[in-house]
Protein backbone atom coordinates (compact mmCIF):
# COMPACT_ATOMS: atom_id res chain seq x y z
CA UNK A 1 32.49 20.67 -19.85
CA UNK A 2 34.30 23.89 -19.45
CA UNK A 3 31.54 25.25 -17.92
CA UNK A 4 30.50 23.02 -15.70
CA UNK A 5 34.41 22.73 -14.97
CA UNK A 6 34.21 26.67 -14.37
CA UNK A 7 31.48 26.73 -12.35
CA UNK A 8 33.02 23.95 -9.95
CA UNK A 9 35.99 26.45 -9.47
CA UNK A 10 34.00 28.86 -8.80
CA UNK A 11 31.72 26.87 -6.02
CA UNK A 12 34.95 25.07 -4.66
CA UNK A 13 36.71 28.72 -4.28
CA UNK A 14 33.96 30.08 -1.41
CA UNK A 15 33.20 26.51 -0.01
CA UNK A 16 36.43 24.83 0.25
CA UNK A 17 34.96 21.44 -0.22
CA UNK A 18 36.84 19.93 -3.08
CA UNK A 19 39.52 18.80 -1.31
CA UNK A 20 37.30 17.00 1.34
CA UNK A 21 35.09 15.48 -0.71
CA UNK A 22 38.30 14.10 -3.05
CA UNK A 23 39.45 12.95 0.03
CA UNK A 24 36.44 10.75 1.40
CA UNK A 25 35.97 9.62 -2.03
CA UNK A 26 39.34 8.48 -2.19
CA UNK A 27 39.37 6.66 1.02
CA UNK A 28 41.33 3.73 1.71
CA UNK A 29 39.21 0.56 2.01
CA UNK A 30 40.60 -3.02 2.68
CA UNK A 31 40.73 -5.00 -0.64
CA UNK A 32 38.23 -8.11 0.53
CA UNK A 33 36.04 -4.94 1.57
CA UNK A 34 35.05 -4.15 -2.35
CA UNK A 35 32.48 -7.38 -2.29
CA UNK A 36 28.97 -7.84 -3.07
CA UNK A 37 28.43 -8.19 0.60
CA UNK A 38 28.86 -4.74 1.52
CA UNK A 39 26.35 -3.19 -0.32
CA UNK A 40 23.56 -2.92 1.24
CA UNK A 41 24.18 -0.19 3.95
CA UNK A 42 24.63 1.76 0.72
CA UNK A 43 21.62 0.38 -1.72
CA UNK A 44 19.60 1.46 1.73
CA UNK A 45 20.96 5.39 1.95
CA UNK A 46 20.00 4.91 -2.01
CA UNK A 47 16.26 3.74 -0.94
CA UNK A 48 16.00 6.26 1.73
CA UNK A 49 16.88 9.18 -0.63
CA UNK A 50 14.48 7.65 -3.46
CA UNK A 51 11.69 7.88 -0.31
CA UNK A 52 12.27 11.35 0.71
CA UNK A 53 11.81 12.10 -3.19
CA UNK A 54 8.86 10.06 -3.82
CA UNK A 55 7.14 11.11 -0.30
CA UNK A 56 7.53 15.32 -0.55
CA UNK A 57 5.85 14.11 -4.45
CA UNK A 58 3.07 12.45 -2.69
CA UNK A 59 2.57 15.38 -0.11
CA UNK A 60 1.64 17.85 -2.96
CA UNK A 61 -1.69 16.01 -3.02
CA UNK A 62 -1.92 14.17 0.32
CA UNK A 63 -4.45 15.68 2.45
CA UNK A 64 -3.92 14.64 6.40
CA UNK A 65 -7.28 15.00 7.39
CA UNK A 66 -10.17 12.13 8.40
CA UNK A 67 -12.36 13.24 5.56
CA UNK A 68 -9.45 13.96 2.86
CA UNK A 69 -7.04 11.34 3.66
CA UNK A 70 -8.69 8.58 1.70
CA UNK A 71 -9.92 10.59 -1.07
CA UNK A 72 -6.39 12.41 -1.91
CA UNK A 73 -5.31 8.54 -2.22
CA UNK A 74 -8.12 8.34 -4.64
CA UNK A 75 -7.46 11.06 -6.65
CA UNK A 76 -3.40 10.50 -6.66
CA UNK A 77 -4.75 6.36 -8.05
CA UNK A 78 -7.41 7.59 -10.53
CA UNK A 79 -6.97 11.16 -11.25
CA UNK A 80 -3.57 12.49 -10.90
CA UNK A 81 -0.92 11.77 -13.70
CA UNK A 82 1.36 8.94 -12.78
CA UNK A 83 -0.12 9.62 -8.76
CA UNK A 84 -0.87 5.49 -8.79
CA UNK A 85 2.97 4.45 -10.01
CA UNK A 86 4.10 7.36 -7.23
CA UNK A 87 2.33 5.73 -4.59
CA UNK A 88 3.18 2.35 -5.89
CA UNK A 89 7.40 3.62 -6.04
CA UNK A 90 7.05 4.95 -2.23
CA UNK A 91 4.66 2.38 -1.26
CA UNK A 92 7.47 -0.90 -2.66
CA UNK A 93 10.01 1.38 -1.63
CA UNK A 94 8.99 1.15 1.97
CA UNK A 95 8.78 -2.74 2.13
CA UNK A 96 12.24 -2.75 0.27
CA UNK A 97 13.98 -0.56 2.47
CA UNK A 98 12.91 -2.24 5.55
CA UNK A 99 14.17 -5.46 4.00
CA UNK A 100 17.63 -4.24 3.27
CA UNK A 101 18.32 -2.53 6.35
CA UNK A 102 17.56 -5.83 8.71
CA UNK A 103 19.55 -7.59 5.71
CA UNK A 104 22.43 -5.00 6.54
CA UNK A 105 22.26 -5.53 10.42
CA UNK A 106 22.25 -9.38 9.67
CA UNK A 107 25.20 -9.15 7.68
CA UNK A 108 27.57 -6.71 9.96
CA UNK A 109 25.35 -9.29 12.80
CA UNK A 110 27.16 -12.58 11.20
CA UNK A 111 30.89 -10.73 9.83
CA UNK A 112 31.36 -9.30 13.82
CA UNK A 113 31.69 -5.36 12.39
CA UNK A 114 29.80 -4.76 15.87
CA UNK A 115 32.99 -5.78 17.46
CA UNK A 116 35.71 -3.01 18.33
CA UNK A 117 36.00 -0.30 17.65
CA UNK A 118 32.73 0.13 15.55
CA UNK A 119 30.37 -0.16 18.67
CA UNK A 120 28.71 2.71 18.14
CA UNK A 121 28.03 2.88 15.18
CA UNK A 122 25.85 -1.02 15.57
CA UNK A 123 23.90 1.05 18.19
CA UNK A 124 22.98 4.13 16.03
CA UNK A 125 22.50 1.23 13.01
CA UNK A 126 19.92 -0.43 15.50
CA UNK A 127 18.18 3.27 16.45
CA UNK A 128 18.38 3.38 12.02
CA UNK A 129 16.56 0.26 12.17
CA UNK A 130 14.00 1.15 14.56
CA UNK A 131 13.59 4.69 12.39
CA UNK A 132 12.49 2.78 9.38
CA UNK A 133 10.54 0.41 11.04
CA UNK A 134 8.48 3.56 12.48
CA UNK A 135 8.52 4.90 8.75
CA UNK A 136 6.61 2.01 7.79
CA UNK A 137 4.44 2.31 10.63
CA UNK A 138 3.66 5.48 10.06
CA UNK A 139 2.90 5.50 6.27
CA UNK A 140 0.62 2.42 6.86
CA UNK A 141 -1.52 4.95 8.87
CA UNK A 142 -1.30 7.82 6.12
CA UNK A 143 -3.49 5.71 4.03
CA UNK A 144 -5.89 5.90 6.79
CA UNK A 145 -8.70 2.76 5.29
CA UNK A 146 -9.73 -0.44 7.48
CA UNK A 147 -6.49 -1.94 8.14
CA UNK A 148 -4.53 1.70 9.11
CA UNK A 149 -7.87 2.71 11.49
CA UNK A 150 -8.06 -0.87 13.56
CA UNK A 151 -4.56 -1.46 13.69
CA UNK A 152 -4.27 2.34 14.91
CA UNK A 153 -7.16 1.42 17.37
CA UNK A 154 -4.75 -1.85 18.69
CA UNK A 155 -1.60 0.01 18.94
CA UNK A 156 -3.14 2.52 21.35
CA UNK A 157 -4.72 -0.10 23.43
CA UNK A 158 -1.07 -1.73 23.73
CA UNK A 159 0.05 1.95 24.63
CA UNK A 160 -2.70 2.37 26.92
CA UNK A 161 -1.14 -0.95 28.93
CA UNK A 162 1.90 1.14 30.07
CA UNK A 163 1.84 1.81 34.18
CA UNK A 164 0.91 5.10 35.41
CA UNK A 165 1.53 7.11 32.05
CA UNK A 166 -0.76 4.32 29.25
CA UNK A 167 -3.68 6.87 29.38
CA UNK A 168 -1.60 9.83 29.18
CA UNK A 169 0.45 8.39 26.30
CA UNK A 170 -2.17 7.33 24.11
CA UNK A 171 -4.40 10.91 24.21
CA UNK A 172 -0.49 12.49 22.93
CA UNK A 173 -0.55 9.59 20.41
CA UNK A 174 -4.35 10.43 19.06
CA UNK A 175 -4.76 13.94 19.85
CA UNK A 176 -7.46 13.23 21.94
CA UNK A 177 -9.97 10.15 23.07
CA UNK A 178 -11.19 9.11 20.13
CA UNK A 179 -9.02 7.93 16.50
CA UNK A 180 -10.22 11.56 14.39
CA UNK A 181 -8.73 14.52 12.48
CA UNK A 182 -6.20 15.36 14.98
CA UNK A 183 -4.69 11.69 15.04
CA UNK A 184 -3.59 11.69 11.84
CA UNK A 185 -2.19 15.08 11.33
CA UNK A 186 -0.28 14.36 14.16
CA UNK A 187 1.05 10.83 12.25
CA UNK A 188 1.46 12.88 8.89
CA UNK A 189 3.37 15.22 11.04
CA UNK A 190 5.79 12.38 12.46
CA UNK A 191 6.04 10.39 9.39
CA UNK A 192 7.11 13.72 7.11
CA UNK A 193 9.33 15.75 9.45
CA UNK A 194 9.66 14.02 12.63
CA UNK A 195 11.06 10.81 11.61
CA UNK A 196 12.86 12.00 8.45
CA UNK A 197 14.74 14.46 10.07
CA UNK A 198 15.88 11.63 12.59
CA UNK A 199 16.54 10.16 9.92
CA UNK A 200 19.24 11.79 8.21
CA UNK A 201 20.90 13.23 11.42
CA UNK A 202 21.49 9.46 12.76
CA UNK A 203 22.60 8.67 8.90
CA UNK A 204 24.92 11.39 8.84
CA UNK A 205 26.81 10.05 12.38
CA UNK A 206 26.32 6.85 10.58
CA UNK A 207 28.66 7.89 7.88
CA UNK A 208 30.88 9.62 9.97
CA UNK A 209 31.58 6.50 12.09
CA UNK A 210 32.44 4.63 8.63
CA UNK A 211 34.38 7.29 7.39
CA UNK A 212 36.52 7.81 10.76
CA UNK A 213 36.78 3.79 11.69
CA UNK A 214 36.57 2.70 8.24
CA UNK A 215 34.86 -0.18 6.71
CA UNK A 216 34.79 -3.61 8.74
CA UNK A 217 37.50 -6.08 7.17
CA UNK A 218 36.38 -9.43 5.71
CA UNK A 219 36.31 -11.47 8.79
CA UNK A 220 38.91 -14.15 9.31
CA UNK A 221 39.18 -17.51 11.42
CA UNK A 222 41.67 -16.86 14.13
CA UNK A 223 42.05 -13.52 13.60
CA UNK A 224 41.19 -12.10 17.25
CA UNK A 225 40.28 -8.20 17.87
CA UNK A 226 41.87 -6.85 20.50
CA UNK A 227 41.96 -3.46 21.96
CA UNK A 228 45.45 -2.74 22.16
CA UNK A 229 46.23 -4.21 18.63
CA UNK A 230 43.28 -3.75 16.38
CA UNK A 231 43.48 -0.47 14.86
CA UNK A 232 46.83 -0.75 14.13
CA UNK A 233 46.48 -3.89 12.46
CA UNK A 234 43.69 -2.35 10.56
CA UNK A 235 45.66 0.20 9.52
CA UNK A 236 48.71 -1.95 8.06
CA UNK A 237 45.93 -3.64 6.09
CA UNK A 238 44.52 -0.59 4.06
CA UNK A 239 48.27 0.57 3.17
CA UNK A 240 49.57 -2.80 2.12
CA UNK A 241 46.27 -4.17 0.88
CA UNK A 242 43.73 -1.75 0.77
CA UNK A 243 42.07 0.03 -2.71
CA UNK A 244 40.31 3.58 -2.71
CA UNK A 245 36.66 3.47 -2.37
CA UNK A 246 35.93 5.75 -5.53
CA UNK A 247 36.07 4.31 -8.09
CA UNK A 248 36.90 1.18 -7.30
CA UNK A 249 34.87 -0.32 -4.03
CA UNK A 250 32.09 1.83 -5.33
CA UNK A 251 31.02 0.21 -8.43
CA UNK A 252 29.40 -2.57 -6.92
CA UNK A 253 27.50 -0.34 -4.89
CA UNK A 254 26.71 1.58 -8.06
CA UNK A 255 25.45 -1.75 -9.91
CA UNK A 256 24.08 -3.02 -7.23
CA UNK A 257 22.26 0.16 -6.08
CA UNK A 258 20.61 0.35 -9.67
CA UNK A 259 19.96 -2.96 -10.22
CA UNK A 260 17.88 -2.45 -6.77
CA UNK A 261 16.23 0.37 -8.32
CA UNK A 262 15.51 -1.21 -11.67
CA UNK A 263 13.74 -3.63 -9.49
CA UNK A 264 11.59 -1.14 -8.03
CA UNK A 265 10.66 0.37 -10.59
CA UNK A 266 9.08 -2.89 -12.25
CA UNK A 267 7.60 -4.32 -9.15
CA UNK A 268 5.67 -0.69 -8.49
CA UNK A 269 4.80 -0.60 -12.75
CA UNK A 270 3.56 -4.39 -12.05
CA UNK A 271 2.03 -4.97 -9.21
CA UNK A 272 0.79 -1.34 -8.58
CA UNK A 273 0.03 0.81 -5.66
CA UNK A 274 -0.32 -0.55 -1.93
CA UNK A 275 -3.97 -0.18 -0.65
CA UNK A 276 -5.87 1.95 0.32
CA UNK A 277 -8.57 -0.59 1.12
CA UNK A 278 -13.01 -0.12 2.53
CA UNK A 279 -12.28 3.87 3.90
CA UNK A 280 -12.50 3.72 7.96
CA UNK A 281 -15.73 2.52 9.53
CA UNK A 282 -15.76 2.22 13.06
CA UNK A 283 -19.34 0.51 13.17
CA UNK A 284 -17.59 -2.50 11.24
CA UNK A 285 -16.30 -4.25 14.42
CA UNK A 286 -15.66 -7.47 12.67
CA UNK A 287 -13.16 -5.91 10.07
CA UNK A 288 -10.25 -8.17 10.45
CA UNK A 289 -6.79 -5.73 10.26
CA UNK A 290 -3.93 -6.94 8.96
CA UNK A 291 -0.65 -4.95 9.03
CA UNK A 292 1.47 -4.54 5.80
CA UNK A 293 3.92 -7.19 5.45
CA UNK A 294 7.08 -6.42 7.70
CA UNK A 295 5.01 -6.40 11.02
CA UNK A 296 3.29 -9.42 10.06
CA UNK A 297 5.44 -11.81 12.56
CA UNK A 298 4.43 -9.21 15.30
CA UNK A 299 1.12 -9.39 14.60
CA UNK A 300 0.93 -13.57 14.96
CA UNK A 301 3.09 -13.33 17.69
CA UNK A 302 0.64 -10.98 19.70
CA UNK A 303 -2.62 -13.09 18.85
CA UNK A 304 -1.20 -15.86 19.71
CA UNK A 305 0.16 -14.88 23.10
CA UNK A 306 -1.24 -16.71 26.02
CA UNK A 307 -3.25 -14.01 27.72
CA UNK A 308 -1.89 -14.44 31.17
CA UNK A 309 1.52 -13.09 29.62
CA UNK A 310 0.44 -10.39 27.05
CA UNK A 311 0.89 -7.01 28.79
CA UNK A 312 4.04 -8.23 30.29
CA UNK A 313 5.84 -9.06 27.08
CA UNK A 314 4.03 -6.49 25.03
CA UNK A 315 5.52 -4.10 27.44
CA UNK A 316 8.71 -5.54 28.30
CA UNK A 317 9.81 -7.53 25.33
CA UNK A 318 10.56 -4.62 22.88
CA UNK A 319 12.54 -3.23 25.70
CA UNK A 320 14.34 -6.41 26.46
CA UNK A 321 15.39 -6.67 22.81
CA UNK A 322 16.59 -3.59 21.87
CA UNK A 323 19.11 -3.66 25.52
CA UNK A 324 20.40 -7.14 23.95
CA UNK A 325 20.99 -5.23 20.63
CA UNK A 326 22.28 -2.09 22.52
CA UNK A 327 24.43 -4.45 25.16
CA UNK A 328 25.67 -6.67 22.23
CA UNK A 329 29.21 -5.10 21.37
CA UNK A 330 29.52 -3.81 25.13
CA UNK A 331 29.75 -7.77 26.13
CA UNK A 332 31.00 -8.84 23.15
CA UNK A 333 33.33 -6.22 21.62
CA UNK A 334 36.47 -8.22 21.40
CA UNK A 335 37.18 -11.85 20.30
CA UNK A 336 36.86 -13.74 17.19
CA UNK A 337 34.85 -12.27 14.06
CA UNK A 338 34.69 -15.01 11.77
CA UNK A 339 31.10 -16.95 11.54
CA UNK A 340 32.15 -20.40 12.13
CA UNK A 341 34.38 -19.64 15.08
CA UNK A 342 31.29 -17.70 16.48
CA UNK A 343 28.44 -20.88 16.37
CA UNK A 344 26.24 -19.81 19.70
CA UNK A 345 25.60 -16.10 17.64
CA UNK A 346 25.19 -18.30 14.51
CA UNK A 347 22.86 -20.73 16.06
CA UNK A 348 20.80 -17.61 17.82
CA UNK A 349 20.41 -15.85 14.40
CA UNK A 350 18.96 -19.36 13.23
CA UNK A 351 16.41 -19.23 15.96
CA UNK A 352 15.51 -15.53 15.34
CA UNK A 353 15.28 -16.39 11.36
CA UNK A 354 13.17 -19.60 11.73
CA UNK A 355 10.74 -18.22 14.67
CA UNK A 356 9.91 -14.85 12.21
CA UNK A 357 9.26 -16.42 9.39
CA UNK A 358 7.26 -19.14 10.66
CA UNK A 359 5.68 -16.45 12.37
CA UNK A 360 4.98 -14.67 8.95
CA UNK A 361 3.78 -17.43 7.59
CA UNK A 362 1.17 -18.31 10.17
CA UNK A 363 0.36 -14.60 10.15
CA UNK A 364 -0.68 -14.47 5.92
CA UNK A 365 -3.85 -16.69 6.80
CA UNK A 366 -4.23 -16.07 10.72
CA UNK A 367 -6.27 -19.36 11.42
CA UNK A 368 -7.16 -18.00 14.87
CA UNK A 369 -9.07 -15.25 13.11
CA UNK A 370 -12.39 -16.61 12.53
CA UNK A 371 -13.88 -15.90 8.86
CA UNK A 372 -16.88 -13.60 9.45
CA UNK A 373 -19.36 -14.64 6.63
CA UNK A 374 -18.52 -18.41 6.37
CA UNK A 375 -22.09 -18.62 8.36
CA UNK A 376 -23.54 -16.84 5.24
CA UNK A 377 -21.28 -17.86 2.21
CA UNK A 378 -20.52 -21.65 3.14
CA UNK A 379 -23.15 -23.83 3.46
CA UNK A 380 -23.26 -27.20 4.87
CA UNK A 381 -21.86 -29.45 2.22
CA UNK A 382 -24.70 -31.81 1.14
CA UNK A 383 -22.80 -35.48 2.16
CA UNK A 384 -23.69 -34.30 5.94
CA UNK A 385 -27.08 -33.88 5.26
CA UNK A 386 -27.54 -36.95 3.05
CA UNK A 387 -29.90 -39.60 5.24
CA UNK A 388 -30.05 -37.66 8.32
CA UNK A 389 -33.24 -37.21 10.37
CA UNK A 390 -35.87 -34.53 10.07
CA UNK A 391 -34.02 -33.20 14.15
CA UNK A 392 -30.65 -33.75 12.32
CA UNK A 393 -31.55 -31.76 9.59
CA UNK A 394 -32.45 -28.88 11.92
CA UNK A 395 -29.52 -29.22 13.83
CA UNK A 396 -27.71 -28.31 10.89
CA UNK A 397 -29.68 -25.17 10.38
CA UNK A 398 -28.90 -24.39 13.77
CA UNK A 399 -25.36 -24.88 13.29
CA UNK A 400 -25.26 -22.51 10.01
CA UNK A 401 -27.54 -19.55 12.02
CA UNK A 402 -24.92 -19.79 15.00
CA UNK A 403 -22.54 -19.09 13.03
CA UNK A 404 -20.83 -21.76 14.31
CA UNK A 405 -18.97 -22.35 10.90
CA UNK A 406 -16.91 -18.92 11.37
CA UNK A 407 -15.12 -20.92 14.23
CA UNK A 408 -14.65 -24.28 12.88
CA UNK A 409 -14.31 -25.86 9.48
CA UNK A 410 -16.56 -28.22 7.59
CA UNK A 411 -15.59 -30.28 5.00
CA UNK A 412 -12.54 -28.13 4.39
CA UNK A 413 -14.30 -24.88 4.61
CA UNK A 414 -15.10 -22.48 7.42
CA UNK A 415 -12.90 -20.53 9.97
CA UNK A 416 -9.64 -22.19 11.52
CA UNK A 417 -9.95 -21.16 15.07
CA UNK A 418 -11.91 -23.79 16.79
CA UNK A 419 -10.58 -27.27 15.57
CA UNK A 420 -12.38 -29.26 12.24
CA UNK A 421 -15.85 -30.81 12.95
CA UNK A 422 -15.37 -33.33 10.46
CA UNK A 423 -15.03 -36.39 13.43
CA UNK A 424 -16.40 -34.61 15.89
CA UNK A 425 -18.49 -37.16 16.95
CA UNK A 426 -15.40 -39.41 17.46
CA UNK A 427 -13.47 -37.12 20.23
CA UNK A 428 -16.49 -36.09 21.96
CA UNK A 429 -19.52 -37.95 23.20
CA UNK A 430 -23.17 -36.80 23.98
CA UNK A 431 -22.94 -35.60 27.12
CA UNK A 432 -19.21 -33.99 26.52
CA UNK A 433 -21.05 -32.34 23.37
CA UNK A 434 -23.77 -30.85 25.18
CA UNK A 435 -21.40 -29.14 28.33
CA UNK A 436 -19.18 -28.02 25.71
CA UNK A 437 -21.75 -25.90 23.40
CA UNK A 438 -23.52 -24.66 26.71
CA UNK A 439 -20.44 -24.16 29.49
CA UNK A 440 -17.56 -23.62 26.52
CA UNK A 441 -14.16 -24.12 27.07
CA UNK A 442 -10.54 -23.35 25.69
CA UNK A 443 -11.06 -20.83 23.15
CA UNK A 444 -14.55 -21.25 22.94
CA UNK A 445 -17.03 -19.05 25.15
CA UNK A 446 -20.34 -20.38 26.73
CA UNK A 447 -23.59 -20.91 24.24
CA UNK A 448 -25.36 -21.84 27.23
CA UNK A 449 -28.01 -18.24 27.52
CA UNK A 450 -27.61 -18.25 23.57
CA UNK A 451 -29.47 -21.44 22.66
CA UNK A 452 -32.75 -23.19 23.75
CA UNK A 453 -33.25 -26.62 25.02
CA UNK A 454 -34.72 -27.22 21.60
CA UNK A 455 -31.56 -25.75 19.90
CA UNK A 456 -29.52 -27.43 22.03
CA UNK A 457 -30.49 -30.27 21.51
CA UNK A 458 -31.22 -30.31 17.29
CA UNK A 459 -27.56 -28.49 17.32
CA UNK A 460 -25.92 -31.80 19.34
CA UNK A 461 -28.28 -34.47 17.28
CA UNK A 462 -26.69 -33.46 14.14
CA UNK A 463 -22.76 -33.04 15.92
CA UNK A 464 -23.24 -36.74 16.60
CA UNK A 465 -23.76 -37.77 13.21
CA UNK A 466 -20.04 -36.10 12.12
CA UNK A 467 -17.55 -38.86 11.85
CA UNK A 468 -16.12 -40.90 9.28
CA UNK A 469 -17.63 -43.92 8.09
CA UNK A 470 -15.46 -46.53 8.73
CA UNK A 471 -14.91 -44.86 12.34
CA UNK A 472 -17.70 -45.63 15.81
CA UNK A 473 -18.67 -43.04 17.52
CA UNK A 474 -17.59 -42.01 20.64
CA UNK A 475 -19.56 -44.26 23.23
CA UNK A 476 -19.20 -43.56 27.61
CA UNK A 477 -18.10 -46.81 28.33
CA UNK A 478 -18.98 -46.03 32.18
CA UNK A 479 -22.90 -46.16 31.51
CA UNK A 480 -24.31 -49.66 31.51
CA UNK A 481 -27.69 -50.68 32.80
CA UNK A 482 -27.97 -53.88 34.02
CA UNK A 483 -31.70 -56.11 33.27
CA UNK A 484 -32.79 -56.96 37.18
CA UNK A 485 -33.80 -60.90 36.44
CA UNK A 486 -31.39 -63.04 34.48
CA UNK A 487 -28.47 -63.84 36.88
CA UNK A 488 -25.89 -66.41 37.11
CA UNK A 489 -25.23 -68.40 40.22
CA UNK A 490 -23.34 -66.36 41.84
CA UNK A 491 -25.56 -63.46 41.83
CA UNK A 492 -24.24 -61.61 38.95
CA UNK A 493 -26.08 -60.15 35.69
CA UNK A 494 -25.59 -62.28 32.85
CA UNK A 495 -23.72 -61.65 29.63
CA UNK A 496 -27.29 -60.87 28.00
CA UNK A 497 -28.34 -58.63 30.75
CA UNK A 498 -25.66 -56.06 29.69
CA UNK A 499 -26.90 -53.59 27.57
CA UNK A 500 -24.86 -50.29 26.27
C-alpha cells in the first residue's frame, strides 16, 4: 500500500490530476438521482470498454481478407485457446450493448432529461446511438459467411438508390463493383478504427455534458423547466438534497454494471459464439439473409414495403427520423418532465415499442420469404391424394415439380408467402384457377410460358379437389344452360330444363 501510495505521489506530482479526478468523483448528484434507473448510460460505457478489449483480442487472429476472413473465424472457434468464448464475449456483447443504449435513450426519452439545458447532450446520445448501431453493422460483415455477403449485397443496392451520387457511393462502400477483398478491409477498417475512435470522442463530450450540467433530476408532476429558473433550481437541489456520486450514487452502477457482466459472461459460456454460417457463395441466389437480431424490425419493415413507396422511405425515412430525434429538445426543451403529465410522448413511445417488436416478431420467421426446398423436402400429404383420379394424381406431381409448395402451404407445411391451399377450391373456381396460375396476380407472377396445356390443366384438376369436406366447391353461378324443348306456357324453360 505504501507503494502504490508512493507511486500515486509521484504520478499526481508531474500530472496534476488528483485533485480533478477527486473532484468529478466527488460530484454533487441530486439524491432521487442514485436509483436503479440511471444506470444504464454507465453499464453501456462498461460494455463499450469490455468491446474495445475483446475486439483488439479478436484482431490478433482476424484476417480481413475474402479468402481469410472465414477461416481466421474457424481457427479462433476450433483452434485457438478460448478464441470461441472471445468471439462469443464480443459477439453477446454487441447485441447487449445495443440493447442498453436504446434502453438508455428510452429512459432519459420518458424522464424529459432531453429538456433544458441538456439538449445537446440527447443529440450527441442519438449520434452514440447511431455509432453502435453501425458497430453492429459492421461486425456482422467481419464474419463475412451467407448472411454478412447478401445482406452486404442489399445494403449497397439501397445505397445505390440515392440521386445523382447512389453509384458513386456504393463503389466507396465496396472498393470497387463487385463485393471482394477490398470490401471488407475497408469494413474491418471502419469497424476497428473508424467507428471506435468516433466512438470515444462523442463519449468523452458525452461525459463532459454530464459532468458540466449534471445528472437529470427525478422528474416531478408540476414541476415546469424553464429557462430563466432551471439551473438555479437545480442547483439549490444538489446543496440541500444532493449526495456525492463516489461512493455513494456509484454503487448501483458498480452492482449493476457487474451483474451485467456476470450475465455476459454466462450467456457467451452457454450459448456460444455468433455464426459464422455456409462461407460466401455468390452462385447460391436463393440463400435467404437474415440480419443479426437488432436490425431484424428493419429488415420486415423493408420486405414488406409496398413497392411503389420503397426508395422513397428507404431514402427519406432514416433521415426523417433522426431530424425528429435531432429537433426533439429544440421544440420541446421546456415544459413539464414528468411521464404522466407528458401522455402524447408517452402514447408515441407506445406506438414506436409495439410497431418494432411486432415487426421483430414477424421478421424471426419472414412468411413472405418462400422456403426454398419445401418442393423437395415436403411432399404432398397422402389425405389429398387419397381417391383422386389418375389426372388428379398428376396434377399433384405437377404441383410438387413447380415448386409451387415453396409459395404456399399444404396441410400446414410449405412456404407462407402465397396464402394456404388447403380450401382453395372454395375461394376460387375453375376458370378463376386457370387465369390465376397462367396470368398471376398479387404477389404471384405469371405461369402462363412455364406450363403446358397438359400441365395446366392436371395442375388445376387436382386444385379443385382442395377443400374441406363438409364445404361445396366454388360453383359460377352465372353459367346455366338451358334444355331447348320443355317450356312452360309462357315461353320459359322449365324448372327441369335448368341444369348447372
Amino acid at each position: 500500500m505504501r507503494l502504490i501510495k508512493a507511486l500515486g505521489q509521484w504520478f499526481d506530482q508531474r500530472l496534476k490530476l488528483g485533485k480533478t479526478i477527486q473532484e468529478t468523483m466527488a460530484h454533487p448528484v441530486p439524491r432521487s438521482t442514485a436509483s436503479w434507473a440511471y444506470v444504464f448510460g454507465s453499464a453501456s460505457l462498461t460494455l463499450m470498454l469490455l468491446q474495445f478489449i475483446t475486439g483488439i483480442c479478436l484482431a490478433f487472429v482476424y484476417i480481413p481478407s475474402a479468402g481469410g476472413a472465414w477461416t481466421s473465424l474457424q481457427v479462433l472457434d476450433h483452434e485457438q485457446a478460448l478464441g470461441w468464448f472471445m468471439r462469443a464475449l464480443h459477439g453477446w456483447g454487441s447485441n447487449f450493448m445495443v440493447a442498453l443504449v436504446a434502453i438508455h435513450m428510452v429512459q432519459v426519452f420518458l424522464f424529459g432529461a432531453f429538456k433544458y439545458p441538456r439538449e445537446l447532450t440527447w443529440i450527441v446520445g442519438i449520434f452514440l446511438l447511431l455509432m453502435t448501431l453501425g458497430m453492429a453493422f459492421t461486425g456482422q460483415v467481419m464474419r463475412f459467411d451467407q448472411d454478412a455477403y447478401w445482406g452486404l449485397g442489399i445494403g449497397a443496392s439501397v445505397m445505390g438508390r440515392v440521386p445523382l451520387v447512389g453509384p458513386n457511393l456504393v463503389h466507396v462502400m465496396l472498393g470497387g463493383p463487385i463485393i471482394a477483398g477490398e470490401t471488407l478491409s475497408r469494413f474491418f477498417a471502419i469497424h476497428v478504427f473508424i467507428i471506435p475512435g468516433a466512438l470515444l470522442a462523442f463519449v468523452g463530450v458525452h461525459l463532459l455534458m454530464v459532468l458540466k450540467l449534471g445528472i437529470n433530476e427525478w422528474p416531478m408532476p408540476g414541476r415546469v423547466v424553464t429557462r430563466a429558473t432551471y439551473l438555479k433550481e437545480y442547483h439549490e437541489l444538489t446543496r440541500k438534497d444532493g449526495l456525492p456520486f463516489f461512493p455513494d450514487a456509484f454503487r448501483k452502477d458498480l452492482v449493476f454494471s457487474g451483474l451485467l457482466v456476470l450475465a455476459l459472461v454466462l450467456c457467451a459460456a452457454i450459448l456460444g459464439p455468433i455464426g459464422p454460417g455456409e462461407p460466401p457463395n455468390p452462385t447460391v441466389v436463393e440463400a435467404m439473409p437474415r440480419p443479426d437480431f437488432f436490425f431484424l424490425w428493419a429488415f420486415a419493415a423493408l420486405a414488406l414495403l409496398p413497392p411503389s413507396l420503397e426508395t422513397f422511405l428507404l431514402i427519406a425515412g432514416p433521415i426523417i427520423a433522426i431530424g425528429c430525434l435531432v429537433a426533439l429538445p429544440l421544440i420541446s426543451g421546456t415544459g413539464e418532465k414528468h411521464w404522466r403529465r407528458r401522455p402524447v410522448a408517452v402514447l408515441t413511445l407506445l406506438v414506436i415499442l409495439v410497431a418494432l417488436t411486432a415487426l421483430t416478431q414477424l421478421a424471426t420467421y419472414s412468411p413472405w420469404s418462400p422456403v426454398m426446398d419445401a418442393w423437395s423436402g415436403m411432399s404432398v400429404p397422402p389425405k389429398y391424394l387419397e381417391g383422386r383420379s389418375a389426372l388428379q394424381r398428376e396434377g399433384a406431381v405437377v404441383f410438387q415439380a413447380k415448386q409451387c409448395r415453396n409459395c404456399h402451404s399444404l396441410g400446414g407445411e410449405g412456404g407462407q408467402r402465397g396464402p394456404a391451399l388447403d380450401a382453395v377450391a372454395v375461394r376460387l373456381t375453375q376458370d378463376e384457377l386457370i387465369r390465376q396460375v397462367l396470368q398471376g396476380g398479387g404477389n404471384m407472377p405469371a405461369y402462363g410460358k412455364n406450363l403446358s396445356p397438359a400441365e395446366t390443366t392436371a395442375l388445376v384438376a387436382f386444385l379443385k379437389t382442395l377443400y374441406p369436406p363438409n364445404r361445396p366447391p366454388a360453383r359460377n353461378a352465372s353459367l346455366v344452360t338451358v334444355e331447348s324443348s320443355p317450356q312452360d306456357e309462357a315461353g320459359n324453360p322449365s324448372a327441369k330444363a335448368l341444369q348447372k
